[in-house]
Protein backbone atom coordinates (compact mmCIF):
# COMPACT_ATOMS: atom_id res chain seq x y z
CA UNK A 1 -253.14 -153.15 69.88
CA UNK A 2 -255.66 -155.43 71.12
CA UNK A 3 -259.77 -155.32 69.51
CA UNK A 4 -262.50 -155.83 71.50
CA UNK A 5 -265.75 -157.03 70.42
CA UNK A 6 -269.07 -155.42 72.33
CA UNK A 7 -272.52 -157.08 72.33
CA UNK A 8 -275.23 -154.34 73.24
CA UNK A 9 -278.36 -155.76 74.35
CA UNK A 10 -280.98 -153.18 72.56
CA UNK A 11 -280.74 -150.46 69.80
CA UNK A 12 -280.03 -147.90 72.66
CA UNK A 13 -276.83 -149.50 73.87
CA UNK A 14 -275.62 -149.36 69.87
CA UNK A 15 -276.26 -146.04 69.86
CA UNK A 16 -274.74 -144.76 73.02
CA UNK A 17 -271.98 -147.19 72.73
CA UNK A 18 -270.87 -145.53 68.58
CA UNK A 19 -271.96 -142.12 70.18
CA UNK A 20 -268.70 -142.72 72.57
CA UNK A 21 -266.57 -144.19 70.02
CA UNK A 22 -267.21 -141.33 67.71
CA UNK A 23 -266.95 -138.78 70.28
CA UNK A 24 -263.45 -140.45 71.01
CA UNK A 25 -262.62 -140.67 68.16
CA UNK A 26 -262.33 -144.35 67.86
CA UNK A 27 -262.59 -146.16 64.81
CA UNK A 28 -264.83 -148.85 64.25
CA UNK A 29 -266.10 -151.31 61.94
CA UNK A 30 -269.99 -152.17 62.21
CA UNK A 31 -270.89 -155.54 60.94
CA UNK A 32 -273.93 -157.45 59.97
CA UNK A 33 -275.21 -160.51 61.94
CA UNK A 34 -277.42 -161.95 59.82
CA UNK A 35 -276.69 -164.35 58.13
CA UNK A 36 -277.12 -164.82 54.01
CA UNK A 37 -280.58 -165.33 52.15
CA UNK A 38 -279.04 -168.48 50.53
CA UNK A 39 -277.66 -169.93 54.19
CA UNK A 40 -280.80 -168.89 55.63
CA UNK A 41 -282.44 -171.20 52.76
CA UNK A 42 -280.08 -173.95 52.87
CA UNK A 43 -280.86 -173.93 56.98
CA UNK A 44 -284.81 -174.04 56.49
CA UNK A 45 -284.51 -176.72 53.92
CA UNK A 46 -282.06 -178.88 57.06
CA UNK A 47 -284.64 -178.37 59.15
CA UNK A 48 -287.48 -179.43 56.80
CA UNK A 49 -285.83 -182.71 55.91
CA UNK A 50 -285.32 -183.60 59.68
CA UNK A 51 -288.81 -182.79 60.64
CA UNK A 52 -289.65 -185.10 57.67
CA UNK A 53 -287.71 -187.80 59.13
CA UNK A 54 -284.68 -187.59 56.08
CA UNK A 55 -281.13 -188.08 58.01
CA UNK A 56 -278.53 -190.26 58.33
CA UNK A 57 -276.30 -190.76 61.10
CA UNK A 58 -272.89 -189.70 61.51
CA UNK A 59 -270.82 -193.01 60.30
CA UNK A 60 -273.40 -192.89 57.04
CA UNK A 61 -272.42 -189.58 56.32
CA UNK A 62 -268.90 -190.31 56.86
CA UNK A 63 -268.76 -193.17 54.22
CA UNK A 64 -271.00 -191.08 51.92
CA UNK A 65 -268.90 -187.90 51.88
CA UNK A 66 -265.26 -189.15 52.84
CA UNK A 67 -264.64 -192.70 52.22
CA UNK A 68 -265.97 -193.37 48.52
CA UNK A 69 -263.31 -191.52 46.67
C-alpha cells in the first residue's frame, strides 16, 4: 500500500483533515517539524559566523575535511 504525505496550510486543515482520518478509521502517524534545540543552535551559530565574515570556500573545506587524512 502506498503513503501519502499531506501539508495543511493552517491549524484548521489539521484538524479537519485527522477528523476524516479518524472518522475513517485511518491510521496515522503525526510528526514534528521542528527541528532540534541543538540543530537549531548549531544553525544560528552558521549564520553568525557568515554574517561575521568566517567561511571558507568549497575546495578549502574539501582539503580541510577530506584530503588531510
Amino acid at each position: 500500500m502506498e503513503a501519502i504525505m499531506i501539508h495543511p496550510e493552517n491549524a484548521e486543515q489539521l484538524k479537519t483533515v485527522k477528523s476524516v482520518l479518524k472518522a475513517l478509521k485511518v491510521p496515522f502517524e503525526p510528526q514534528s517539524t521542528t527541528l532540534p534545540n541543538h540543530v537549531m543552535a548549531s544553525v544560528d551559530r552558521g549564520l553568525e559566523q557568515a554574517a561575521q565574515g568566517k567561511t571558507i570556500g568549497l575546495e578549502a573545506f574539501k582539503e580541510k575535511h577530506f584530503l588531510k587524512r
